[in-house]
PDB file of N, CA and C in Angstrom:
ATOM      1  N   UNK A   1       0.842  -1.186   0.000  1.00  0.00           N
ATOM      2  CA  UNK A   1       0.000   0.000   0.000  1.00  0.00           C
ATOM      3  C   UNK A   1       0.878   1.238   0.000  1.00  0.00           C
ATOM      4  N   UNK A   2       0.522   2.303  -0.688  1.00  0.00           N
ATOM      5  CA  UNK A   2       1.962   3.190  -1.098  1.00  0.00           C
ATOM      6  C   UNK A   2       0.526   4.769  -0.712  1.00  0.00           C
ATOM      7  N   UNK A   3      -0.768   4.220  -0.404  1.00  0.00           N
ATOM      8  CA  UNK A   3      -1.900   5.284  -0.822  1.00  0.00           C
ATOM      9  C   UNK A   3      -2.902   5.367   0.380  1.00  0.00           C
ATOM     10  N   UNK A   4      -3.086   6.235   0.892  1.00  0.00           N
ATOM     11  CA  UNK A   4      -4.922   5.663   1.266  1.00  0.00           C
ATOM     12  C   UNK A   4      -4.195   5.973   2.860  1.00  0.00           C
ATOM     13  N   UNK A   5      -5.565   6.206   3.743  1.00  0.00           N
ATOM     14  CA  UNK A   5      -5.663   6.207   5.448  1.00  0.00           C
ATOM     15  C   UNK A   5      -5.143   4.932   6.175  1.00  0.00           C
ATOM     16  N   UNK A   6      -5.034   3.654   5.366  1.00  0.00           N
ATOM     17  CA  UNK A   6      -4.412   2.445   5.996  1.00  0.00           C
ATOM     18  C   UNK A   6      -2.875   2.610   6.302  1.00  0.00           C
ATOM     19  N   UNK A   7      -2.033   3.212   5.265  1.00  0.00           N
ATOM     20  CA  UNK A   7      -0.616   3.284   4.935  1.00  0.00           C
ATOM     21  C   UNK A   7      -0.777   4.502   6.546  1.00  0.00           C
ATOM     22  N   UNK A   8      -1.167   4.946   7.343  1.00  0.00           N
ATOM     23  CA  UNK A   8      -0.499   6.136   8.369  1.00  0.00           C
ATOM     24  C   UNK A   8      -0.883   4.790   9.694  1.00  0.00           C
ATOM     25  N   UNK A   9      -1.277   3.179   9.530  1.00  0.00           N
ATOM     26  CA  UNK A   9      -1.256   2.413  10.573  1.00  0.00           C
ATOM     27  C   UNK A   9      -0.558   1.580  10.589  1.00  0.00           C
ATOM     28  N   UNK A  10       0.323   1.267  11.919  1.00  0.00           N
ATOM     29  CA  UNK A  10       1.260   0.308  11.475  1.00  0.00           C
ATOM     30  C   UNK A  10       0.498  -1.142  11.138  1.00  0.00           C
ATOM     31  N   UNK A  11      -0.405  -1.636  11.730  1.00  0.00           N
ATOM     32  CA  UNK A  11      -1.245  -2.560  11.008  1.00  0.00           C
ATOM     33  C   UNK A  11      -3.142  -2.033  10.702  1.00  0.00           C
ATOM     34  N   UNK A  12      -2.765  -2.797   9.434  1.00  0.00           N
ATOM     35  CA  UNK A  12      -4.110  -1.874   8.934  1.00  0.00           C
ATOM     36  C   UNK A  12      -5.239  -2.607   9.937  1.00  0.00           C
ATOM     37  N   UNK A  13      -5.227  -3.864  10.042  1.00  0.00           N
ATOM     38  CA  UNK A  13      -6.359  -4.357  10.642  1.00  0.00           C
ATOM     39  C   UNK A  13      -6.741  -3.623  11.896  1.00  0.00           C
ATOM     40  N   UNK A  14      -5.622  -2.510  12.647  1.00  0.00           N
ATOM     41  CA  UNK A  14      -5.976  -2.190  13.701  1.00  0.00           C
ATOM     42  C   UNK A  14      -7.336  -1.107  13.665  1.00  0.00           C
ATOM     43  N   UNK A  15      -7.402  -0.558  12.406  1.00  0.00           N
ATOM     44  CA  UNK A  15      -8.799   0.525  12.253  1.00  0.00           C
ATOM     45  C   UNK A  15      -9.846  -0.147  12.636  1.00  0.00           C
ATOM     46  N   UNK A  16     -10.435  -1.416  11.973  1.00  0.00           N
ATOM     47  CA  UNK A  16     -11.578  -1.909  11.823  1.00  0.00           C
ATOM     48  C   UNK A  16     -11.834  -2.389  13.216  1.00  0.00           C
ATOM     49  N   UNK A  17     -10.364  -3.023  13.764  1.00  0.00           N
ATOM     50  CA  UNK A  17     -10.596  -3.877  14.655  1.00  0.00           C
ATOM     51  C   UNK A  17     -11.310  -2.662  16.199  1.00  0.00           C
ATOM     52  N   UNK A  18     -10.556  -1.230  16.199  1.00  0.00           N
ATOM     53  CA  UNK A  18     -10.617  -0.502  17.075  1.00  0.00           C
ATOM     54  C   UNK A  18     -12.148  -0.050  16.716  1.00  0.00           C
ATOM     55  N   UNK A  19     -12.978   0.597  15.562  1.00  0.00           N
ATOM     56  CA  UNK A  19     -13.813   0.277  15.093  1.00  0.00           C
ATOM     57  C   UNK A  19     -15.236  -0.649  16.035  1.00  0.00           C
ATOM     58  N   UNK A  20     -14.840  -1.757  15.726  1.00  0.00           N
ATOM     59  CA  UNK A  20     -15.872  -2.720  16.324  1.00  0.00           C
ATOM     60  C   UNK A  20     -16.131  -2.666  17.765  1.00  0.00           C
ATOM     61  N   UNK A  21     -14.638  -2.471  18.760  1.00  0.00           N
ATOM     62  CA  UNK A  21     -14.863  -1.978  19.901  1.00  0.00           C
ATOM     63  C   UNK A  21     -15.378  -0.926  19.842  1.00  0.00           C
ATOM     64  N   UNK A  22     -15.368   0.009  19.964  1.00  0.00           N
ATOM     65  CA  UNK A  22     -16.105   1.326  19.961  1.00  0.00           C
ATOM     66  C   UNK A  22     -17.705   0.852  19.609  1.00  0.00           C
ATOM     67  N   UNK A  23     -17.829   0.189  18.446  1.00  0.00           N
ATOM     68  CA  UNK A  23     -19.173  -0.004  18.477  1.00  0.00           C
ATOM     69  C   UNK A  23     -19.826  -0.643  19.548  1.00  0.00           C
ATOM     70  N   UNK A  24     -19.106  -1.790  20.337  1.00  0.00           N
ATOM     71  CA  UNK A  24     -19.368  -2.828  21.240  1.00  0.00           C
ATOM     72  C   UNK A  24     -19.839  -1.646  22.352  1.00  0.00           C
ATOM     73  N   UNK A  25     -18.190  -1.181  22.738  1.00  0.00           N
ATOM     74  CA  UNK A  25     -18.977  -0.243  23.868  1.00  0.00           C
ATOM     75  C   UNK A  25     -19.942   0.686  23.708  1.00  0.00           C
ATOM     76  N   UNK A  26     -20.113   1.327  22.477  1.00  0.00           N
ATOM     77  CA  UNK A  26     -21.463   1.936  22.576  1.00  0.00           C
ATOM     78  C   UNK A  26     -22.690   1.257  22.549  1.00  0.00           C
ATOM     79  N   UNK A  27     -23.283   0.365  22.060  1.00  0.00           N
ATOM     80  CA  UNK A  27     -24.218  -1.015  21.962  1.00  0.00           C
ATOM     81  C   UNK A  27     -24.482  -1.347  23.984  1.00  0.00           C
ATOM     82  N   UNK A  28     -23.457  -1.740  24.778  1.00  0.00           N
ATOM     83  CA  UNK A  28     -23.096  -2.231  25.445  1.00  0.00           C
ATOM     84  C   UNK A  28     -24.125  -0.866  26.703  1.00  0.00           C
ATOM     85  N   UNK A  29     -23.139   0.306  26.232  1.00  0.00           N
ATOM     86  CA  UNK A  29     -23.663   1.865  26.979  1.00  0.00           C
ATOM     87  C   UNK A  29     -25.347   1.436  26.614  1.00  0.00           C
ATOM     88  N   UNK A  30     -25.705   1.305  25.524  1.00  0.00           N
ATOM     89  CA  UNK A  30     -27.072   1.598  25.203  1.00  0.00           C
ATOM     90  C   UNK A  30     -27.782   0.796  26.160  1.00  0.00           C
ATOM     91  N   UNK A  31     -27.561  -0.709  25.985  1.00  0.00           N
ATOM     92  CA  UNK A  31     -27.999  -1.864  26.817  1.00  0.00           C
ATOM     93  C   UNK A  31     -28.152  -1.599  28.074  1.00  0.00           C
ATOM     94  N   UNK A  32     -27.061  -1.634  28.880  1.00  0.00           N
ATOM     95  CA  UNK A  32     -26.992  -0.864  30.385  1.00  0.00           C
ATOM     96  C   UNK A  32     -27.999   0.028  30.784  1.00  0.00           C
ATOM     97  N   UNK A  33     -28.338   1.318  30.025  1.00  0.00           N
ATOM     98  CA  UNK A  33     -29.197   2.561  30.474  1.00  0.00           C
ATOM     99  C   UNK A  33     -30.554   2.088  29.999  1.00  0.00           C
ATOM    100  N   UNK A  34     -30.606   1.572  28.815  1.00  0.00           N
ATOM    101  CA  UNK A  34     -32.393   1.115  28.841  1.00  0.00           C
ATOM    102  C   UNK A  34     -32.588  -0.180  29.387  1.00  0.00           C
ATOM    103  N   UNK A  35     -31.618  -1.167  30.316  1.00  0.00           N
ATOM    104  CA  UNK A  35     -32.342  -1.855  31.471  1.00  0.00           C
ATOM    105  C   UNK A  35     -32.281  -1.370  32.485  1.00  0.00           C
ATOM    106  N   UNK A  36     -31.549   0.135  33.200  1.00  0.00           N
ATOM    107  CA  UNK A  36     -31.611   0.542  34.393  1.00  0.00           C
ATOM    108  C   UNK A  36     -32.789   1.059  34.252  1.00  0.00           C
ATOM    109  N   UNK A  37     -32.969   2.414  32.757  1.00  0.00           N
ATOM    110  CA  UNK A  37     -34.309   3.009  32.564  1.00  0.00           C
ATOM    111  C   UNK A  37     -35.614   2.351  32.860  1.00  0.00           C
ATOM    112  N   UNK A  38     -35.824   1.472  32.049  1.00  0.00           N
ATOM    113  CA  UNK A  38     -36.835   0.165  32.672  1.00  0.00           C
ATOM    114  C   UNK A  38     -37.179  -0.559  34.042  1.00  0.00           C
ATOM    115  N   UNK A  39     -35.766  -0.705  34.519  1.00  0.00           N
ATOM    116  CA  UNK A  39     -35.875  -1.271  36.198  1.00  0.00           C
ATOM    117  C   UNK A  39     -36.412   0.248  37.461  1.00  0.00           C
ATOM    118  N   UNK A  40     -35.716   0.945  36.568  1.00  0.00           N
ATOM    119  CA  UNK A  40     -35.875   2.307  37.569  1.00  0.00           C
ATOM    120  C   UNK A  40     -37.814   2.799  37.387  1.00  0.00           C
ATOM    121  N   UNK A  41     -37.980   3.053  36.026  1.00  0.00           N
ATOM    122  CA  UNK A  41     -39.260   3.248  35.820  1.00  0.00           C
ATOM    123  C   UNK A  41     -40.895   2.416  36.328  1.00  0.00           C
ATOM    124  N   UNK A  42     -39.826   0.972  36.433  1.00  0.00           N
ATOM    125  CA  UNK A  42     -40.950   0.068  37.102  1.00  0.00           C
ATOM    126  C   UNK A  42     -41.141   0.459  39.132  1.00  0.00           C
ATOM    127  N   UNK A  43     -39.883   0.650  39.003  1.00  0.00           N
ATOM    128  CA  UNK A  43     -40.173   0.545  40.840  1.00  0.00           C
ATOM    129  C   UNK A  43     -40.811   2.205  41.181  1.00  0.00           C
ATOM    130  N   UNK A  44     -40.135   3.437  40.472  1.00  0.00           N
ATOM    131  CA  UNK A  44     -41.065   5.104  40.500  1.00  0.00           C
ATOM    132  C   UNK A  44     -43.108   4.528  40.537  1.00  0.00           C
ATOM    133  N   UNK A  45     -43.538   3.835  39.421  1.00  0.00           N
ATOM    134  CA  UNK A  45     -44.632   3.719  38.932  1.00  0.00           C
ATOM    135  C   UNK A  45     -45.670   2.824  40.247  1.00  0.00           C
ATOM    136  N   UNK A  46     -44.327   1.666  41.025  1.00  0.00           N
ATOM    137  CA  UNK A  46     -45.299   0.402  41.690  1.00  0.00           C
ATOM    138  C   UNK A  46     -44.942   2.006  42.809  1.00  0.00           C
ATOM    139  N   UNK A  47     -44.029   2.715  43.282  1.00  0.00           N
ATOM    140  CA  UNK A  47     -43.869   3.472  44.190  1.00  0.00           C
ATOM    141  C   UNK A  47     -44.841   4.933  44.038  1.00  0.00           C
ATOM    142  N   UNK A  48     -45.095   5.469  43.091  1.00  0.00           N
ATOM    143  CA  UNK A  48     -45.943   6.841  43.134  1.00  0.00           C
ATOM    144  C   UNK A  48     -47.019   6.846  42.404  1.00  0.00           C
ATOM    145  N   UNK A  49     -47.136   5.417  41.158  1.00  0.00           N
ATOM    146  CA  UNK A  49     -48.746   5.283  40.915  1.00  0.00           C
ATOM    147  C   UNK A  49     -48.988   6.369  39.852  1.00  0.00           C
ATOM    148  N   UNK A  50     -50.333   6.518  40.469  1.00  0.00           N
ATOM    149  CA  UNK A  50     -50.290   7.654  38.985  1.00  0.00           C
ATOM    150  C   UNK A  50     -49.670   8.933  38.902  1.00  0.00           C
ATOM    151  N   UNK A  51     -49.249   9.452  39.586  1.00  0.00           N
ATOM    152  CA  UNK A  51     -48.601  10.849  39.566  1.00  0.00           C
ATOM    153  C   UNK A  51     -47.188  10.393  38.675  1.00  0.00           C
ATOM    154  N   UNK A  52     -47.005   9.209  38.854  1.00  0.00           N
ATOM    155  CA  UNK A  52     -45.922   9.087  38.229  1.00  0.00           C
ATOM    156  C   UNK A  52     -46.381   8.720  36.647  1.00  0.00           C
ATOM    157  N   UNK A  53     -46.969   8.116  36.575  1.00  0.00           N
ATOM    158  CA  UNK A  53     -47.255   7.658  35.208  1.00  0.00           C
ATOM    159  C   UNK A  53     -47.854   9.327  34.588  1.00  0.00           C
ATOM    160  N   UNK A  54     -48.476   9.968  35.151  1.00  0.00           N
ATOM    161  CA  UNK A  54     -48.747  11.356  34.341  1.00  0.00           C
ATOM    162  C   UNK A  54     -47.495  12.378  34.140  1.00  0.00           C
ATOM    163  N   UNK A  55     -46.423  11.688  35.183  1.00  0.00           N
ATOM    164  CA  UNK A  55     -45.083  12.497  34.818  1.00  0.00           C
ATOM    165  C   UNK A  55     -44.354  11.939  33.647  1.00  0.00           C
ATOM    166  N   UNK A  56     -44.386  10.809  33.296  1.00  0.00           N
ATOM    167  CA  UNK A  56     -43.501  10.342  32.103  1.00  0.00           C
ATOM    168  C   UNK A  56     -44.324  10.555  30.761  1.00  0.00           C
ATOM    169  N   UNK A  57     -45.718  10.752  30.723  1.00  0.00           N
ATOM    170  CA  UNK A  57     -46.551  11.052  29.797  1.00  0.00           C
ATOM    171  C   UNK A  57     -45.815  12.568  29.043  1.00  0.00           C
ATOM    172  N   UNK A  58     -45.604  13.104  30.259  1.00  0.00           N
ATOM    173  CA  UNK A  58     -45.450  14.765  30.231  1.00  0.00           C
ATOM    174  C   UNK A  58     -43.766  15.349  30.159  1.00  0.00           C
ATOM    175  N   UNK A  59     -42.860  14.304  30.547  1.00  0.00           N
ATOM    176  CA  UNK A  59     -41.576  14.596  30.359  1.00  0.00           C
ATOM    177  C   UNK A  59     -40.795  13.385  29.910  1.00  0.00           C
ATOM    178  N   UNK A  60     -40.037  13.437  28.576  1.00  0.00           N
ATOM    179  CA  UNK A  60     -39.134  13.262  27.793  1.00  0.00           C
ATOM    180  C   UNK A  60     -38.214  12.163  29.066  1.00  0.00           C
ATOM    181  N   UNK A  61     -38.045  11.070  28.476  1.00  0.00           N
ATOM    182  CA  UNK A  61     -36.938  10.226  29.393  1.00  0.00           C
ATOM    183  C   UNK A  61     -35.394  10.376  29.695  1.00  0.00           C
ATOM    184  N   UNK A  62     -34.750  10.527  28.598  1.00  0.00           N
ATOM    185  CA  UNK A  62     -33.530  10.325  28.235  1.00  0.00           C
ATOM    186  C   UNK A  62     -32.869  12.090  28.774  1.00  0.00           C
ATOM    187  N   UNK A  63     -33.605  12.941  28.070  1.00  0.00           N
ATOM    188  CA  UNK A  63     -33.100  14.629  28.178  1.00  0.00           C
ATOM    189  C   UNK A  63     -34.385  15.268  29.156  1.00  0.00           C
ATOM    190  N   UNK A  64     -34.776  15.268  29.855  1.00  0.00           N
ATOM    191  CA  UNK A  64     -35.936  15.578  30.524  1.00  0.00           C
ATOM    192  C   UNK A  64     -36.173  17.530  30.529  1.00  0.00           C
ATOM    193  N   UNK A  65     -35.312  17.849  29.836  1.00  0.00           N
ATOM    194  CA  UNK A  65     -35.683  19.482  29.464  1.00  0.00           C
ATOM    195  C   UNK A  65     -35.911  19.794  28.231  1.00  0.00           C
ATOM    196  N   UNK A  66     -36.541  20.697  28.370  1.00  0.00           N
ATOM    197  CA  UNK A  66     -37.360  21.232  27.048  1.00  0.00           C
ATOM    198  C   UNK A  66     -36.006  21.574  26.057  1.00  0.00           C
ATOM    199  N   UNK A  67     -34.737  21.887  26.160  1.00  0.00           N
ATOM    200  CA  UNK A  67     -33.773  22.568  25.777  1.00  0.00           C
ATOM    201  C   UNK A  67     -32.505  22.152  26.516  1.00  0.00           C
ATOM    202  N   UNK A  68     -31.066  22.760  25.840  1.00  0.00           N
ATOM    203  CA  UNK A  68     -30.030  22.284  26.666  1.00  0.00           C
ATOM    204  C   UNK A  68     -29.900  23.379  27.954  1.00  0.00           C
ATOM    205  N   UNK A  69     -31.231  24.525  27.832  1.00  0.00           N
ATOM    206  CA  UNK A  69     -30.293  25.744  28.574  1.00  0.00           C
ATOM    207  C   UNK A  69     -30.842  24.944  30.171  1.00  0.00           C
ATOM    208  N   UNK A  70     -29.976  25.184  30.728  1.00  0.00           N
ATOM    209  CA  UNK A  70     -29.892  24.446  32.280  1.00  0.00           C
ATOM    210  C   UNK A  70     -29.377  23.119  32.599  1.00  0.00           C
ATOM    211  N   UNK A  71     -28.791  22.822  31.181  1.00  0.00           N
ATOM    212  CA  UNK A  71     -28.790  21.186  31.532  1.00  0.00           C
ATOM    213  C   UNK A  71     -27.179  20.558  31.947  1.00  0.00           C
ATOM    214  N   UNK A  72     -26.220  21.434  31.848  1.00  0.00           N
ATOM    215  CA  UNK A  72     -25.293  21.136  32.743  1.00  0.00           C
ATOM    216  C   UNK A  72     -25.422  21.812  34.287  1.00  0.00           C
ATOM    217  N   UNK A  73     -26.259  22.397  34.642  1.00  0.00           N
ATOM    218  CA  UNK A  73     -26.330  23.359  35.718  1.00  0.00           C
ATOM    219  C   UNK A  73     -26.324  22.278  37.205  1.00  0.00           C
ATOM    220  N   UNK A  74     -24.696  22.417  37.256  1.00  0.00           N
ATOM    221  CA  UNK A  74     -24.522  21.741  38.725  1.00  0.00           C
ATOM    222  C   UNK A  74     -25.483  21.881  39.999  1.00  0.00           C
ATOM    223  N   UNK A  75     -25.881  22.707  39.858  1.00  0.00           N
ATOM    224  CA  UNK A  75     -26.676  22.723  41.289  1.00  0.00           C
ATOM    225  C   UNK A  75     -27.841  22.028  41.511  1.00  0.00           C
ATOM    226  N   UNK A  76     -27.986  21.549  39.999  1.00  0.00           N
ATOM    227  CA  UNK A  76     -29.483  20.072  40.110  1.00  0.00           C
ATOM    228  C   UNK A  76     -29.044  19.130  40.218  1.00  0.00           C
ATOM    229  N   UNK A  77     -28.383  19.130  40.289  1.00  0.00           N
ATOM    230  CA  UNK A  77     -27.889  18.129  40.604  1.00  0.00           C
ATOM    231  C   UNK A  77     -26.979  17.290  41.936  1.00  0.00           C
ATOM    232  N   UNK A  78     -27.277  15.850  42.747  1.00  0.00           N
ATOM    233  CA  UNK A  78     -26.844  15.751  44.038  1.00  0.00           C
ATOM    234  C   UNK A  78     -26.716  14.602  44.319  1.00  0.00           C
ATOM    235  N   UNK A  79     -24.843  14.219  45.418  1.00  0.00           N
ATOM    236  CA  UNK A  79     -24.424  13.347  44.792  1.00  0.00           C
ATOM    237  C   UNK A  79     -25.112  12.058  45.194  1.00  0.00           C
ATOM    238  N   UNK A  80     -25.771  12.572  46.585  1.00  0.00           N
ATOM    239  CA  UNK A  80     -26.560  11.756  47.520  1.00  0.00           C
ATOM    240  C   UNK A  80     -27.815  10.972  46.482  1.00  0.00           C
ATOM    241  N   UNK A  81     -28.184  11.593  45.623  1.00  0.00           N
ATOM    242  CA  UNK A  81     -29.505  11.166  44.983  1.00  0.00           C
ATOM    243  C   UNK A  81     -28.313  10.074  44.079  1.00  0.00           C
ATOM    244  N   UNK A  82     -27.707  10.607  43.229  1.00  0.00           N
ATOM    245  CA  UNK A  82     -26.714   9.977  42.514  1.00  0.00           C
ATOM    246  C   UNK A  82     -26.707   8.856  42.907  1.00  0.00           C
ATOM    247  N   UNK A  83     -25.949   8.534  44.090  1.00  0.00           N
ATOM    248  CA  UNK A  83     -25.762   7.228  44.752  1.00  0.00           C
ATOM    249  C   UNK A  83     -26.905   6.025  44.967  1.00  0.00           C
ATOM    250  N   UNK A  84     -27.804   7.204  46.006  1.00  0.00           N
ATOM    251  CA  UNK A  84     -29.547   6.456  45.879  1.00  0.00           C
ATOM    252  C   UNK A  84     -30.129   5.776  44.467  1.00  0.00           C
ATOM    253  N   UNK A  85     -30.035   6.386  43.688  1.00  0.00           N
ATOM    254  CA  UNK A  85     -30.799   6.064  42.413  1.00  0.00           C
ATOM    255  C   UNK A  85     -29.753   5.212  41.614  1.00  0.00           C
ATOM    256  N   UNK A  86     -28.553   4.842  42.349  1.00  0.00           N
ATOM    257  CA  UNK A  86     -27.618   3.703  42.004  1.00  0.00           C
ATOM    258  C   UNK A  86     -27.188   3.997  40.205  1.00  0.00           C
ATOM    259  N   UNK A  87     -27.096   4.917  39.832  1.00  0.00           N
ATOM    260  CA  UNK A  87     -26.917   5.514  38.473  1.00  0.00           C
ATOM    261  C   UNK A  87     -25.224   5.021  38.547  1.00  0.00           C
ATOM    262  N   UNK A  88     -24.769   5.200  39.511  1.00  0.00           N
ATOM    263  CA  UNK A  88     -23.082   4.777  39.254  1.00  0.00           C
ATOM    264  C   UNK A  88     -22.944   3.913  38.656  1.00  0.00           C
ATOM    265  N   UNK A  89     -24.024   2.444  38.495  1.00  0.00           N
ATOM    266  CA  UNK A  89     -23.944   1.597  37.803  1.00  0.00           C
ATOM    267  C   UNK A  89     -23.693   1.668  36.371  1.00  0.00           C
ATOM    268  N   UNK A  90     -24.245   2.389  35.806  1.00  0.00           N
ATOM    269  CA  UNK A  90     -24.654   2.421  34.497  1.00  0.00           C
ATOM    270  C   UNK A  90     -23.093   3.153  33.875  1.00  0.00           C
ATOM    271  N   UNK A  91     -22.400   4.127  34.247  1.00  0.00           N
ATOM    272  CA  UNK A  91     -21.664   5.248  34.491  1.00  0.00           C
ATOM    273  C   UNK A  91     -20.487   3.859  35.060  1.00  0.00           C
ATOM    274  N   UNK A  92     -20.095   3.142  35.357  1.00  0.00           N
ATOM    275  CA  UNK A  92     -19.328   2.358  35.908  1.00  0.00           C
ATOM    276  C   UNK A  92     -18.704   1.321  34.790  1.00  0.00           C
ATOM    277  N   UNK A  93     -20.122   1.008  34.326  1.00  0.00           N
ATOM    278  CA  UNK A  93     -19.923  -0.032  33.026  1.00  0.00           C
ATOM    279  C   UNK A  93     -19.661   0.627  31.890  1.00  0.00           C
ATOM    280  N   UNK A  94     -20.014   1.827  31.879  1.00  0.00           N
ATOM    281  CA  UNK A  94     -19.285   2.141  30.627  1.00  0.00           C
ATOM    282  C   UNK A  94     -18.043   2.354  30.607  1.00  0.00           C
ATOM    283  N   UNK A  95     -17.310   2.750  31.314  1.00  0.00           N
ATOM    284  CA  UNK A  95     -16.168   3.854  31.705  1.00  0.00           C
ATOM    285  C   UNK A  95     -15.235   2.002  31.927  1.00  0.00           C
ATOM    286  N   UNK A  96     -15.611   1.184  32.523  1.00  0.00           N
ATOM    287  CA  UNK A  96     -14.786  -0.068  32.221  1.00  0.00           C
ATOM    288  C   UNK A  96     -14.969  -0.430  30.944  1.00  0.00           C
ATOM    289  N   UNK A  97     -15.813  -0.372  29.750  1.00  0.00           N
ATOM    290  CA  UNK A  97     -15.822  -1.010  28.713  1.00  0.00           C
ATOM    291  C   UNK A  97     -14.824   0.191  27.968  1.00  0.00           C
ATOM    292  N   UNK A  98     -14.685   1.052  28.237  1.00  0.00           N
ATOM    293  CA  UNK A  98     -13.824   1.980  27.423  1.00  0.00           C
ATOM    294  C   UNK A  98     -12.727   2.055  28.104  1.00  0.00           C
ATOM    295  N   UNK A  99     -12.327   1.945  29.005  1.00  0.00           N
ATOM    296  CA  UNK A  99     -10.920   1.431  29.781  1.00  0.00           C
ATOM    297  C   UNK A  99     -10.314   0.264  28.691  1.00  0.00           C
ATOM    298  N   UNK A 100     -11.059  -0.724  29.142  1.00  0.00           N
ATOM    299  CA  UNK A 100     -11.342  -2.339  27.896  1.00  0.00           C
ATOM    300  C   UNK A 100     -10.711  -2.121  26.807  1.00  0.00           C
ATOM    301  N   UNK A 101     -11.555  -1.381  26.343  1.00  0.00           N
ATOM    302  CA  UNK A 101     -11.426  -0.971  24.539  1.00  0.00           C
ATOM    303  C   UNK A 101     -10.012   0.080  24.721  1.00  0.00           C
ATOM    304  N   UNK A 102      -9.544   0.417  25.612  1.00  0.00           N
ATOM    305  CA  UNK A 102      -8.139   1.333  25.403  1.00  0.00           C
ATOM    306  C   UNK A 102      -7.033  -0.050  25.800  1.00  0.00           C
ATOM    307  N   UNK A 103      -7.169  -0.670  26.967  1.00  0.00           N
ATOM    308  CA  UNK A 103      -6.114  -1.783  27.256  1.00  0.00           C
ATOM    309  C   UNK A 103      -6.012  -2.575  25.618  1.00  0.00           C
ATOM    310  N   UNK A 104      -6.944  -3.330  25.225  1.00  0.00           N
ATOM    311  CA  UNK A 104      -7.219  -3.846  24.088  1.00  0.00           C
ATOM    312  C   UNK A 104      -5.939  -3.122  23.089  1.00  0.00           C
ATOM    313  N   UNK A 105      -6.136  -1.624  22.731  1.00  0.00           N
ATOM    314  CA  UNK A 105      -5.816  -1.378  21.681  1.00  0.00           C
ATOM    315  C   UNK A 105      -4.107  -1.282  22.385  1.00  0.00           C
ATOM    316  N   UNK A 106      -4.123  -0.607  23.479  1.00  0.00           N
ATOM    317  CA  UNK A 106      -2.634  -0.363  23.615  1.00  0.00           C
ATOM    318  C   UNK A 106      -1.769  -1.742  23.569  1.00  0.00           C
ATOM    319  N   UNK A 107      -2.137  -2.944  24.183  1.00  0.00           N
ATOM    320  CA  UNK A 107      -1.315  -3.759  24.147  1.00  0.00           C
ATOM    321  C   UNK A 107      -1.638  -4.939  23.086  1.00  0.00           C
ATOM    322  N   UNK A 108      -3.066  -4.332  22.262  1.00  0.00           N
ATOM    323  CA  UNK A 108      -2.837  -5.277  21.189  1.00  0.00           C
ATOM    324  C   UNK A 108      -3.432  -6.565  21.109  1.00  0.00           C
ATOM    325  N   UNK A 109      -4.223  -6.789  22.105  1.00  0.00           N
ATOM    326  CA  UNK A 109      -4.799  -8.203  21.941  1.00  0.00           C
ATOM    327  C   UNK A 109      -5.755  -8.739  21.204  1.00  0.00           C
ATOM    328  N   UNK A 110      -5.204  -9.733  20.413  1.00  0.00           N
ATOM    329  CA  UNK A 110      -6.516 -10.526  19.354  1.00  0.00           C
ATOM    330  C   UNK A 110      -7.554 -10.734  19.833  1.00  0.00           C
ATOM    331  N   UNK A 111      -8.008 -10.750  18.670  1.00  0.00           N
ATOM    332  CA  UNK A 111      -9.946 -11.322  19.049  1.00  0.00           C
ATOM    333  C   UNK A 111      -9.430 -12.593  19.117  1.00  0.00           C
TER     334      UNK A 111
END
């Protein structure tokens, strides 16, 4: 190969291969948050009933604001609830699958 984005890797297979991880861990991220979303949504609903079910009717799951303006705004945020609502989980597994996917690439290990 004398041409092309392969020739700047020392092995070409390493694109595709780095590639598929990345996809894994994102697939993997997705999996994780829509079975916490689901586990979390079942126990709010058996716990607050209908007030709760008229709240998810009425607010968006994933981004729950109308807009981004407020949505890094530290102060809604708390670490105590954090912990409670066991979200570290989700936030745990990803951050090891992309650890994963960096050990992987630095030292190279085959599928």
């Amino acid at each position: 190969m004398t041409a092309g984005l392969l020739t700047m890797l020392s092995s070409p297979s390493d694109l595709p291969r780095t590639a598929v991880l990345w996809g894994f861990a994102v697939a993997s991220f997705g999996w994780i948050y829509t079975v916490t979303i689901r586990r979390e949504e079942e126990f709010l609903s058996k716990t607050y009933g209908e007030e709760f079910r008229n709240y998810i009717t009425a607010v968006p799951c994933i981004c729950p604001c109308a807009g981004l303006t407020g949505f890094f705004d530290t102060t809604a945020y708390s670490r105590e609830v954090f912990l409670k609502n066991k979200e570290w989980r989700g936030i745990s597994a990803a951050l090891a699958l992309v650890v994963f996917a960096g050990l992987r690439i630095k030292f190279k290990y085959g599928f």
